[in-house]
C-alpha atoms as a PDB file:
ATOM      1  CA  UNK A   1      62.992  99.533 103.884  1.00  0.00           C
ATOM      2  CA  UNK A   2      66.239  96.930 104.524  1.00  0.00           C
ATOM      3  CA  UNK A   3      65.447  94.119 105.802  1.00  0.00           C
ATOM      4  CA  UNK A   4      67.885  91.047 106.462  1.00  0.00           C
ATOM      5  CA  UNK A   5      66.357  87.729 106.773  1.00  0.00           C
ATOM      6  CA  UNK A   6      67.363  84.818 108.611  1.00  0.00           C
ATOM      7  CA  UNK A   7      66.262  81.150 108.869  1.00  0.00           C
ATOM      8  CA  UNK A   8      66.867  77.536 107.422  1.00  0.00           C
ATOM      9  CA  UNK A   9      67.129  75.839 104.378  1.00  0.00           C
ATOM     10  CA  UNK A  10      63.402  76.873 103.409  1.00  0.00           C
ATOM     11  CA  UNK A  11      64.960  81.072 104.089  1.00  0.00           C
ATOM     12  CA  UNK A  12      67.760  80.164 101.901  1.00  0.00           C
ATOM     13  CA  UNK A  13      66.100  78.529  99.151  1.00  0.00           C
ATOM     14  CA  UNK A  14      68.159  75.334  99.138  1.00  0.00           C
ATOM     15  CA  UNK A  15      65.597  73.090  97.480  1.00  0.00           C
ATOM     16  CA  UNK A  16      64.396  75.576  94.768  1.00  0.00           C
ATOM     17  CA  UNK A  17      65.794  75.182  91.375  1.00  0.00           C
ATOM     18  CA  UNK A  18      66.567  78.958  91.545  1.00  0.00           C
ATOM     19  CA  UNK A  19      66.428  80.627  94.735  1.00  0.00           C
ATOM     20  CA  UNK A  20      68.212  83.425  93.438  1.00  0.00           C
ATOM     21  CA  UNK A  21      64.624  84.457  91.858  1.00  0.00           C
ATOM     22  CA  UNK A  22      62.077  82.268  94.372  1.00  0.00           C
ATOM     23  CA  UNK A  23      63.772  82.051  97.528  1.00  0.00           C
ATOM     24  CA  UNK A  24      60.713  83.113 100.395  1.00  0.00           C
ATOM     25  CA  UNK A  25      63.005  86.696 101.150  1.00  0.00           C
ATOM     26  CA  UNK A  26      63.103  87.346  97.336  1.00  0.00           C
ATOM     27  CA  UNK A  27      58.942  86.880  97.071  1.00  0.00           C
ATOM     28  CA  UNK A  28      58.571  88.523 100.349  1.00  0.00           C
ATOM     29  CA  UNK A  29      60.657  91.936  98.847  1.00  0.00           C
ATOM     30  CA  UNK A  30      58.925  92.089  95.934  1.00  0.00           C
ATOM     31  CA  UNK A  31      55.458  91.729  97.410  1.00  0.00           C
ATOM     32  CA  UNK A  32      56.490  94.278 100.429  1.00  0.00           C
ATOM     33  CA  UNK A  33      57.739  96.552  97.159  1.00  0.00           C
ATOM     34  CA  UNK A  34      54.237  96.830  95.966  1.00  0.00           C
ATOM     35  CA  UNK A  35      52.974  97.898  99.215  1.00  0.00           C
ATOM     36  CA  UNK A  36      51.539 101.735  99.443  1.00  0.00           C
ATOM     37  CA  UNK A  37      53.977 103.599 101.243  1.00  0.00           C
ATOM     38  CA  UNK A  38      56.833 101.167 101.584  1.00  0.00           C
ATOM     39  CA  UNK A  39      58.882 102.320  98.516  1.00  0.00           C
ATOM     40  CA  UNK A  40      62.484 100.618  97.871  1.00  0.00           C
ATOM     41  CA  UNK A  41      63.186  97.298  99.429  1.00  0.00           C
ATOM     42  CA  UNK A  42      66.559  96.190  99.922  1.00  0.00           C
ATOM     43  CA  UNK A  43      67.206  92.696 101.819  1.00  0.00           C
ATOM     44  CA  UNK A  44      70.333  90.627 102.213  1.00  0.00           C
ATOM     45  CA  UNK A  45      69.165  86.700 102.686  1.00  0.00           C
ATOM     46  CA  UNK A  46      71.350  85.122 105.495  1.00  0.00           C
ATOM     47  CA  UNK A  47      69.424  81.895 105.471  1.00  0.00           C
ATOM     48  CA  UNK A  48      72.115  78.736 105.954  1.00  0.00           C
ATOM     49  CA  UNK A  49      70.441  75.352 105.552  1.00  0.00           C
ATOM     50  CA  UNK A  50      70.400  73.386 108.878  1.00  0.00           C
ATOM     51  CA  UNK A  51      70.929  76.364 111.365  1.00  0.00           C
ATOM     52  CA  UNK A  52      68.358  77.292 114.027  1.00  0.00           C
ATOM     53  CA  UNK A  53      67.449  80.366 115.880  1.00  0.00           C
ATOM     54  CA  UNK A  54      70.347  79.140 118.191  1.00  0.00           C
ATOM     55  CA  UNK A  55      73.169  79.786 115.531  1.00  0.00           C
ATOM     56  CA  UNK A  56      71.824  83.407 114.996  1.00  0.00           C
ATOM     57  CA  UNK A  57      72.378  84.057 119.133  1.00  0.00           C
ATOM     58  CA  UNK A  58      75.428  86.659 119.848  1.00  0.00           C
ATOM     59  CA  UNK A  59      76.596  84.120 122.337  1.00  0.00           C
ATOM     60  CA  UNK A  60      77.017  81.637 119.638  1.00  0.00           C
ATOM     61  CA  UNK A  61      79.015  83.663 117.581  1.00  0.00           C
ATOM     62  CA  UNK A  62      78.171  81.104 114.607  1.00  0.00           C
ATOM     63  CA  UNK A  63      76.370  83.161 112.103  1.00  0.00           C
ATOM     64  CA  UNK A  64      75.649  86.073 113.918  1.00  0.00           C
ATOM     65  CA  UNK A  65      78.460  87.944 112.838  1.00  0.00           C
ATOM     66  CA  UNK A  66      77.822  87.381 109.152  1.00  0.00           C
ATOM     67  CA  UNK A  67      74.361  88.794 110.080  1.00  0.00           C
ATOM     68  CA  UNK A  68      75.729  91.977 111.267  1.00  0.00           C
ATOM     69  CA  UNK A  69      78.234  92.217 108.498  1.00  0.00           C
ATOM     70  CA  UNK A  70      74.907  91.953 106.300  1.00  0.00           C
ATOM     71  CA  UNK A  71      72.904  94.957 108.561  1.00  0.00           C
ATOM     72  CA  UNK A  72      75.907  96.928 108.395  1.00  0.00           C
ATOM     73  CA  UNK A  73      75.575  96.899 104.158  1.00  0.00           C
ATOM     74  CA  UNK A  74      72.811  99.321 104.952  1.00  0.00           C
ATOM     75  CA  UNK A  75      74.630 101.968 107.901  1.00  0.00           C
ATOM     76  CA  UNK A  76      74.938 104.634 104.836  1.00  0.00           C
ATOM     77  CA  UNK A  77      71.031 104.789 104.748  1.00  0.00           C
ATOM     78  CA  UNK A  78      70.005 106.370 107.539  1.00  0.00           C
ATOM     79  CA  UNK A  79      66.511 107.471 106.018  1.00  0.00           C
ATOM     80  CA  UNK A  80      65.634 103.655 106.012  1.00  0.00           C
ATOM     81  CA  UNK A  81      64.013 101.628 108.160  1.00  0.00           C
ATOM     82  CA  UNK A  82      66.403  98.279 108.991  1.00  0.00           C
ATOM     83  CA  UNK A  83      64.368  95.241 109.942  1.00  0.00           C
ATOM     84  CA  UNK A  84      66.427  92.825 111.470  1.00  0.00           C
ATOM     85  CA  UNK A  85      66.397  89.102 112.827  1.00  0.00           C
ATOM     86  CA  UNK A  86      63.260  87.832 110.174  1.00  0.00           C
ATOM     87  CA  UNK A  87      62.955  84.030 110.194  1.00  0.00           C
ATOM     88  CA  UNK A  88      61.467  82.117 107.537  1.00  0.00           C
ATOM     89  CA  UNK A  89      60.458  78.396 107.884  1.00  0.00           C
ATOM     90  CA  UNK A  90      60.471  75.491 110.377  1.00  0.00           C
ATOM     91  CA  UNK A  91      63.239  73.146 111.445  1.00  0.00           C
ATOM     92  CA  UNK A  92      63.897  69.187 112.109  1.00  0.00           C
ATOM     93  CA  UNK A  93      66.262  67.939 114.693  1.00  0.00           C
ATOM     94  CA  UNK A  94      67.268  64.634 115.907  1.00  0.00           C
ATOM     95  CA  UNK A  95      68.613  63.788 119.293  1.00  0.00           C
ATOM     96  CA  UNK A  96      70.821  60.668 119.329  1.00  0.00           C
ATOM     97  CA  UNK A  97      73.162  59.134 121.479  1.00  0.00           C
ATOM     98  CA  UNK A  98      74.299  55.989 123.967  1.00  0.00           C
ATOM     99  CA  UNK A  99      71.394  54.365 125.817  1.00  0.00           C
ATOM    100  CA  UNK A 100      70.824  55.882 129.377  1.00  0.00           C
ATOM    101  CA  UNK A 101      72.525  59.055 128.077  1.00  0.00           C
ATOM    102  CA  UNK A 102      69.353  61.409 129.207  1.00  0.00           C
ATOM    103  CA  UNK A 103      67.364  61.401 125.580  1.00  0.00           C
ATOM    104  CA  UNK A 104      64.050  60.178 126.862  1.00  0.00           C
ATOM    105  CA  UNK A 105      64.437  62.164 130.225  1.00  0.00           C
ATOM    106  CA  UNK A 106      64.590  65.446 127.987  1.00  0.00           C
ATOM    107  CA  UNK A 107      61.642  64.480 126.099  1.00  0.00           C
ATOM    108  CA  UNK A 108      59.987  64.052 129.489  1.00  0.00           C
ATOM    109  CA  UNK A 109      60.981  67.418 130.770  1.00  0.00           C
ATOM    110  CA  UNK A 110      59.877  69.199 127.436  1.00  0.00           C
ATOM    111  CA  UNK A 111      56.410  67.811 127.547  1.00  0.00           C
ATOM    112  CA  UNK A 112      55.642  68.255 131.087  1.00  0.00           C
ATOM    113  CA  UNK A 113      55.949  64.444 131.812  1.00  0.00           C
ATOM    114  CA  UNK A 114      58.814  64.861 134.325  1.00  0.00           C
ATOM    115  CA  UNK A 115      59.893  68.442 135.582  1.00  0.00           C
ATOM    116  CA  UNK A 116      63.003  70.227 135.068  1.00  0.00           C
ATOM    117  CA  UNK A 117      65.350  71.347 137.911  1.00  0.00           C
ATOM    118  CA  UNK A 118      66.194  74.731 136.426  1.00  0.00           C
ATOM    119  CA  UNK A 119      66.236  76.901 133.372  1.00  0.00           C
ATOM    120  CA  UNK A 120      63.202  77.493 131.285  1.00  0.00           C
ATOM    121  CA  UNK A 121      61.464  75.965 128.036  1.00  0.00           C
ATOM    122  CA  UNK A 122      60.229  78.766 125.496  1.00  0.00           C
ATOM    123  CA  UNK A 123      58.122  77.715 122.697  1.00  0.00           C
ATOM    124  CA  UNK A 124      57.733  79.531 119.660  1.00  0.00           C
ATOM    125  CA  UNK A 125      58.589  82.814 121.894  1.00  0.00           C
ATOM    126  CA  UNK A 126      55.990  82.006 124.739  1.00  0.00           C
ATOM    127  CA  UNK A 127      57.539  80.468 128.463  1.00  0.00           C
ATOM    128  CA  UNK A 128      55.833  77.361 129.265  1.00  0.00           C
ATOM    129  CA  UNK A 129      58.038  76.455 131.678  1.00  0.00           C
ATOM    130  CA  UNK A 130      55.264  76.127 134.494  1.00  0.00           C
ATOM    131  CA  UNK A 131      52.953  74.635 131.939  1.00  0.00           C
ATOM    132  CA  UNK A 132      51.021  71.198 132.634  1.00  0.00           C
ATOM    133  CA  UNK A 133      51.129  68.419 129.784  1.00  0.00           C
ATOM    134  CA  UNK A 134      47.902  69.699 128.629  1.00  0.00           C
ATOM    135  CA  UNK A 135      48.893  73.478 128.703  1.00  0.00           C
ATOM    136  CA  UNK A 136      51.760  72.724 127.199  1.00  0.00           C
ATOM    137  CA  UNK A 137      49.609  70.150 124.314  1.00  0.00           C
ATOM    138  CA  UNK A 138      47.281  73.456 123.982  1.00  0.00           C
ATOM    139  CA  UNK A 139      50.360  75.518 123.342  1.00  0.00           C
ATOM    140  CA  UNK A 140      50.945  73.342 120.281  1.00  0.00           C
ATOM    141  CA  UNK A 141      53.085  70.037 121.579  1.00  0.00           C
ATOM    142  CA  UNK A 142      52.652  66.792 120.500  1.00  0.00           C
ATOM    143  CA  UNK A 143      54.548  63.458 122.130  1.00  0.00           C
ATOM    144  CA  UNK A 144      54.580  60.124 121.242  1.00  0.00           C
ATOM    145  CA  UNK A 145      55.742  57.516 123.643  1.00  0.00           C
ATOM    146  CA  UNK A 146      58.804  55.096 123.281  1.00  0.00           C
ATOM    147  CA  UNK A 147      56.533  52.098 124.221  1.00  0.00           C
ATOM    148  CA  UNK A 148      52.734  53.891 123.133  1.00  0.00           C
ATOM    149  CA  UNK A 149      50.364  53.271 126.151  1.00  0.00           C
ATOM    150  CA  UNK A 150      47.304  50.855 125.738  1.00  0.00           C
ATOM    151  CA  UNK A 151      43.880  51.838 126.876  1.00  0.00           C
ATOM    152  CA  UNK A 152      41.631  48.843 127.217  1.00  0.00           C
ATOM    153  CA  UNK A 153      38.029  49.601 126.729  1.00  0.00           C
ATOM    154  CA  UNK A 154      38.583  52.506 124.490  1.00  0.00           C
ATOM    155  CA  UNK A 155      37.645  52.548 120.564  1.00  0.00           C
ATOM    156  CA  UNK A 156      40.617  53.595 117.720  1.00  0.00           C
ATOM    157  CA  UNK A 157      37.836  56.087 116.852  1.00  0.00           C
ATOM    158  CA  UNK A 158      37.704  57.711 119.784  1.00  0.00           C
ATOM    159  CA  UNK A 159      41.204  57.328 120.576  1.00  0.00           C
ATOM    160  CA  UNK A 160      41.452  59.558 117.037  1.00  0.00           C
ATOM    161  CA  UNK A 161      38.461  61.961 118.601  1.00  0.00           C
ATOM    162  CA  UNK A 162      40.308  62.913 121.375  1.00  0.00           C
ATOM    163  CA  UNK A 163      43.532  63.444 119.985  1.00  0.00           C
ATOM    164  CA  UNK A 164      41.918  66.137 117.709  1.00  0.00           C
ATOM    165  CA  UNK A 165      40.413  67.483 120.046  1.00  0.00           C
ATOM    166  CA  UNK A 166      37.004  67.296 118.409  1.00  0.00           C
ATOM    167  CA  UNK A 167      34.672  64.488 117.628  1.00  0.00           C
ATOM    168  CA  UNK A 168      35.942  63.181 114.148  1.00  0.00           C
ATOM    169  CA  UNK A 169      33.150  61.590 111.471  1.00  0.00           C
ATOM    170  CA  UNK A 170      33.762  57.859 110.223  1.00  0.00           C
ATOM    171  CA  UNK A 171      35.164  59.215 106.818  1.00  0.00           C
ATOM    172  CA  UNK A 172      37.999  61.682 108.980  1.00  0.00           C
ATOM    173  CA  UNK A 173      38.910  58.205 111.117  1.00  0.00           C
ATOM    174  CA  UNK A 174      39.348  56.380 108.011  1.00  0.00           C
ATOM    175  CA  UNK A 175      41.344  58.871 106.250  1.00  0.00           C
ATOM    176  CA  UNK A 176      43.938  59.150 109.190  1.00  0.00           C
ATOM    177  CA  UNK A 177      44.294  55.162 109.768  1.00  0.00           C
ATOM    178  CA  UNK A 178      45.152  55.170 106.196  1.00  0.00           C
ATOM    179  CA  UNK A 179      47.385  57.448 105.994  1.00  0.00           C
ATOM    180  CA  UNK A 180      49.482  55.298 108.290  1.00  0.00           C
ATOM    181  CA  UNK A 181      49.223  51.932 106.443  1.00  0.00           C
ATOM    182  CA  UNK A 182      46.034  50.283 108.386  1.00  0.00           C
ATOM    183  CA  UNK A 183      42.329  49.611 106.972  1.00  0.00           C
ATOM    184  CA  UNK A 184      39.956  51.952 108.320  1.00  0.00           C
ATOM    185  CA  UNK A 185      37.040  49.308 108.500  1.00  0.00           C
ATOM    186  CA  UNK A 186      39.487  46.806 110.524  1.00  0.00           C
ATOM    187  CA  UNK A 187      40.699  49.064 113.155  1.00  0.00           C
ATOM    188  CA  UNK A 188      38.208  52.009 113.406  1.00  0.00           C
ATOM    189  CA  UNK A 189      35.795  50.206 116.221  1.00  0.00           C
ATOM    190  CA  UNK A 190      38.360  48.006 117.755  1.00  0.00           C
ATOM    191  CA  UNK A 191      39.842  48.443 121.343  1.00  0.00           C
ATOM    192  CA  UNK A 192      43.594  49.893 121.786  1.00  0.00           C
ATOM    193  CA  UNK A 193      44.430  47.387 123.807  1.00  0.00           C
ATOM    194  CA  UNK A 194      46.639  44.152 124.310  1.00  0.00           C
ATOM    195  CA  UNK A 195      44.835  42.857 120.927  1.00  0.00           C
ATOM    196  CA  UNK A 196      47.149  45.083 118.899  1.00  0.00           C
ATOM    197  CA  UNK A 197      50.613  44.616 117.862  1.00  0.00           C
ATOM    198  CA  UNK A 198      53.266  46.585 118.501  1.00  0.00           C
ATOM    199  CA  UNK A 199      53.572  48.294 114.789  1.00  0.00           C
ATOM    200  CA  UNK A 200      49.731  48.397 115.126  1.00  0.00           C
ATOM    201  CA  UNK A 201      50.362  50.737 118.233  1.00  0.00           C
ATOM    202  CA  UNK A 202      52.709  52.583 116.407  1.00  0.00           C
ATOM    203  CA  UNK A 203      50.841  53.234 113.875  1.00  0.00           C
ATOM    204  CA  UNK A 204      48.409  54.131 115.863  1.00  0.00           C
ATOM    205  CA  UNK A 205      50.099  56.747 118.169  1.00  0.00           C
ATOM    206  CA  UNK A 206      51.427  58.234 114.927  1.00  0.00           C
ATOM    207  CA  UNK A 207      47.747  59.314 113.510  1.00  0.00           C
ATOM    208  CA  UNK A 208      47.059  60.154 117.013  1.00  0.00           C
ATOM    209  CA  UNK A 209      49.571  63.029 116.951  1.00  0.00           C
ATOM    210  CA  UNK A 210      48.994  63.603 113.611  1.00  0.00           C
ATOM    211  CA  UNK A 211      45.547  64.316 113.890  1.00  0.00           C
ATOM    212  CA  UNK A 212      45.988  67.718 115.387  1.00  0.00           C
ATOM    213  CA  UNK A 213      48.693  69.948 113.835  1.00  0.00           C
ATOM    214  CA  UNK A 214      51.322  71.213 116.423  1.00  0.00           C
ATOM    215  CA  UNK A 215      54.451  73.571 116.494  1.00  0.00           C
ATOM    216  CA  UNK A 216      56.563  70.995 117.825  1.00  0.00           C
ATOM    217  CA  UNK A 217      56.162  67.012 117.870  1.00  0.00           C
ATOM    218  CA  UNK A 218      58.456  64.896 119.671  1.00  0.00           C
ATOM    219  CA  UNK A 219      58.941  60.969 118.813  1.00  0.00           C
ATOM    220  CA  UNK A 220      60.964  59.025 121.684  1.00  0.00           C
ATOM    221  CA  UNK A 221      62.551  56.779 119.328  1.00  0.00           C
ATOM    222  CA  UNK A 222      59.707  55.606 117.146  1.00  0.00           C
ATOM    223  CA  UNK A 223      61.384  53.024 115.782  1.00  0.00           C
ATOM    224  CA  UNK A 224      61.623  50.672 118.752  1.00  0.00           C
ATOM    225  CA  UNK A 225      59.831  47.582 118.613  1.00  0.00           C
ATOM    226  CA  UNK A 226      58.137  47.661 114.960  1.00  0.00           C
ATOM    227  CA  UNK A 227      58.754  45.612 112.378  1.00  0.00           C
ATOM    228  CA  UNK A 228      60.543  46.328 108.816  1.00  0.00           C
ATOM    229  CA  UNK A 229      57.675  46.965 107.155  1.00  0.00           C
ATOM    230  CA  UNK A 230      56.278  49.276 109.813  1.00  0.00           C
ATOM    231  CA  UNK A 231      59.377  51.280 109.937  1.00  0.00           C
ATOM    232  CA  UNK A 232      59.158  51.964 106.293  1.00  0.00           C
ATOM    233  CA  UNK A 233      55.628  53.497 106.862  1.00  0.00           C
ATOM    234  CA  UNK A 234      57.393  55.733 109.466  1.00  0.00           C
ATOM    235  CA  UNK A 235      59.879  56.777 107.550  1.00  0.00           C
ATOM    236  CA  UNK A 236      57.567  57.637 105.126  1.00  0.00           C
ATOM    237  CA  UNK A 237      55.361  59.612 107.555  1.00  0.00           C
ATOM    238  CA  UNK A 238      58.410  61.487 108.516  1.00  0.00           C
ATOM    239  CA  UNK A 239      59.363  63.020 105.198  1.00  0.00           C
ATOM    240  CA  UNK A 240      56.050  63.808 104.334  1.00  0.00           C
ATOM    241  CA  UNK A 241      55.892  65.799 107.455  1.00  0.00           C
ATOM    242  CA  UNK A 242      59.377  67.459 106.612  1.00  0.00           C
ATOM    243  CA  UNK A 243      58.569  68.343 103.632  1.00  0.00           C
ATOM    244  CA  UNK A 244      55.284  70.169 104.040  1.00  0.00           C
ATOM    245  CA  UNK A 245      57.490  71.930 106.555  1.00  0.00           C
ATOM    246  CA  UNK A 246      54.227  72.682 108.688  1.00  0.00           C
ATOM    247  CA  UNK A 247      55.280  71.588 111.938  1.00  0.00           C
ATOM    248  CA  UNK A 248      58.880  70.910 113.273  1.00  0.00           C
ATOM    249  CA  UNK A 249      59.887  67.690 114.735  1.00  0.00           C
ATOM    250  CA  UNK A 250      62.321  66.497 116.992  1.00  0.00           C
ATOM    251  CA  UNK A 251      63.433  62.923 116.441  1.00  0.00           C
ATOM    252  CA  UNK A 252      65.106  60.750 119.190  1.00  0.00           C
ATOM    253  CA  UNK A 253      66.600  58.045 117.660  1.00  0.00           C
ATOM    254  CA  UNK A 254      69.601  55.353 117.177  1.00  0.00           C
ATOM    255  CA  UNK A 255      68.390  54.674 113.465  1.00  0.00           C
ATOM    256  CA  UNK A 256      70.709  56.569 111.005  1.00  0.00           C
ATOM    257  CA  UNK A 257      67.754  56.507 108.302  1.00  0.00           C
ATOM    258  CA  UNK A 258      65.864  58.597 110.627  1.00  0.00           C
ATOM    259  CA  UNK A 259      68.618  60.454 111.350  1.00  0.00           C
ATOM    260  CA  UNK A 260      69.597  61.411 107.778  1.00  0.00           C
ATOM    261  CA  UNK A 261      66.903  63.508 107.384  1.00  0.00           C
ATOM    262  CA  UNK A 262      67.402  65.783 110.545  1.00  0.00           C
ATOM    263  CA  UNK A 263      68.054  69.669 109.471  1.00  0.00           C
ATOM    264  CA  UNK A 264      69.681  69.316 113.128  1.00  0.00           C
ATOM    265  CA  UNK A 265      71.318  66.556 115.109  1.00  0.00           C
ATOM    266  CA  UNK A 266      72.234  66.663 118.977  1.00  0.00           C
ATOM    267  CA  UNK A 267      74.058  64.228 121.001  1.00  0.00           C
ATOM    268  CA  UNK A 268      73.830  63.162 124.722  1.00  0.00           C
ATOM    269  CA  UNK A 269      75.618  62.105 126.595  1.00  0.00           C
ATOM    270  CA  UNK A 270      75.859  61.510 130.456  1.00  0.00           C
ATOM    271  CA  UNK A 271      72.956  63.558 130.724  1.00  0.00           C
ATOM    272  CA  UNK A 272      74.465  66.720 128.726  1.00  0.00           C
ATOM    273  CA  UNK A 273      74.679  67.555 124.974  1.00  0.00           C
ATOM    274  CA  UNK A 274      78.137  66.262 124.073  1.00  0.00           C
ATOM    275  CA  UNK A 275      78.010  67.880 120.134  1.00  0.00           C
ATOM    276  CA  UNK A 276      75.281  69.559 118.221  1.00  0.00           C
ATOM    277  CA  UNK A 277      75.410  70.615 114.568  1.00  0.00           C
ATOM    278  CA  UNK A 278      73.951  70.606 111.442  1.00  0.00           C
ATOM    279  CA  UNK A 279      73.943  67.503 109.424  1.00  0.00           C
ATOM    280  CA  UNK A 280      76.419  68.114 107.004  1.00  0.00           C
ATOM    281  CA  UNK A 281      78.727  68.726 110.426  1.00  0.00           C
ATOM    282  CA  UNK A 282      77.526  65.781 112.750  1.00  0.00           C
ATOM    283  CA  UNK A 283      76.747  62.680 110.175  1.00  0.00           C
ATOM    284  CA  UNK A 284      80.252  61.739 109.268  1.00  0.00           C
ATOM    285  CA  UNK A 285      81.274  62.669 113.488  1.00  0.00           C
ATOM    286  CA  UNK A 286      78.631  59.588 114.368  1.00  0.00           C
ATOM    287  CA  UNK A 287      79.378  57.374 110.997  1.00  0.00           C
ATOM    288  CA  UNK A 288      82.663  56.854 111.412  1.00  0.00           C
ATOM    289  CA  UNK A 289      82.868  57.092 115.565  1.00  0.00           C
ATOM    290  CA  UNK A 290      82.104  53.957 116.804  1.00  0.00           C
ATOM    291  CA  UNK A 291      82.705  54.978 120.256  1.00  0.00           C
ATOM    292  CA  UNK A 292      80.249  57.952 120.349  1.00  0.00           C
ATOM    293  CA  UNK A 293      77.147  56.209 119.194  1.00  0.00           C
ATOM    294  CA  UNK A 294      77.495  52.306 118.081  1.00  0.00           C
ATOM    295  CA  UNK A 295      73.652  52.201 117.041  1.00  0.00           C
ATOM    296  CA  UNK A 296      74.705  54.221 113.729  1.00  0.00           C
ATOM    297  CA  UNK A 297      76.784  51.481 112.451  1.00  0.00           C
ATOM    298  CA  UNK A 298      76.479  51.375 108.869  1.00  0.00           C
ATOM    299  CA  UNK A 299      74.952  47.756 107.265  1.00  0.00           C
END
């Protein structure tokens, strides 16, 4: 068996101390190597950190030809069976750009909230194009608002409930509030309404989407309106999520802290996607532009 994998920074290893020996394709041979009946295992690993199924496409013509070059190792065994196109890992992107430039329209159309004019929206390989919002929440999709919506006469507990989709226990409330930064016996039996401020709200909405795990979250620029302290928390919340690598997330936002930790960044503009690249490739573009996106100014 040949296989060739491709993926992210998790395929190629980037934050092992060794990846040469623990990279997820090197594990994956050696366990598929033990199998009965497999017998020799040959891979090539054609992870590239940042990259996304997109920048494997033909049509790209990014690193699909180094792919091929990688397949093409293995033409001379013809007895073998050649898996091809195996991706390991999840992937982080943030959308930035000028004000008005489409961002929170594209969130909209992704979620359901507004409805596209063409084209379709595939998720994890399955069309939800004519989805509903809570189709497309069932299909594993999780948004949180720009400005989080208030619900007066509702509890933070079951606020919490009905984001999981189950009735959650005292101890499971607490345990998500703190998680964000707020005291479970404080908040768990108040109202979400004009009482809280707006880093309560944001706080909030994020254990509201994190109390169900998805295949795709979406924050419309979660920064807006908190305070310094609150961002922090978010920031926080943010890497832990990247790191466990158990969900992706795309991040709209004009804060280059957020932005830093992207595997992917895309810019709008004018209502189309004026550059997209990995972060090694679009950082120093939006740095050091002015012009393109004034919000990343450097302190």
């Amino acid at each position: 068996m040949n296989i060739v994998f491709i993926g992210n920074s998790i395929t190629q290893g980037a934050l092992l101390e060794d990846p040469k020996h623990d990279a997820p394709p090197v594990k994956a041979a050696l366990y598929l190597g033990k199998q009965p009946a497999v017998g020799t295992v040959r891979y090539s690993n054609q992870g590239v950190s940042g990259s996304t199924t997109v920048d494997f496409l033909p049509q790209t013509g990014s690193l699909f030809p180094k792919v091929v070059q990688a397949a093409d190792q293995f033409k001379d065994e013809t007895w073998a069976t050649l898996i091809f196109s195996v991706m390991l890992g999840t992937n982080d992107s943030a959308i930035t750009g000028p004000n008005g430039g489409g961002k929170s329209s594209l969130a909209k159309v992704l979620m359901g909230i507004e409805t596209a004019d063409s084209g379709q929206i595939i998720l994890d390989g399955e069309d939800i194009t004519s989805y509903d919002i809570n189709h497309r929440a069932n299909a594993g999709l999780g948004f949180a608002f720009q400005q989080p919506p208030r619900f007066k006469g509702m509890t933070v507990i079951r606020l919490l409930s009905l984001a999981a989709g189950k009735e959650l226990s005292k101890p499971e409330c607490c345990k998500m509030l703190s998680a964000v930064g707020l005291c479970a016996n404080e908040y768990i039996t108040r109202e979400v309404d004009g009482t809280l401020s707006g880093g309560e709200m944001k706080r909030l909405e994020i254990a509201t989407v994190l109390a169900k795990t998805h295949k795709l979250c979406i924050f419309d620029e979660p920064e807006a309106g908190i305070d310094l302290w609150s961002f922090s928390m978010l920031v926080r919340q943010f890497e832990a999520i990247h790191k466990k690598k158990e969900q992706s997330l795309i991040l709209i936002s004009h804060q280059e802290r957020i932005i830093r930790m992207a595997d992917r960044i895309m810019v709008i503009e004018g209502g189309k996607v004026g550059s997209i690249g990995n972060a090694e490739e679009m950082l120093p573009k939006l740095i050091n532009t002015a012009d393109s996106c004034v919000c990343l100014e450097r302190e």
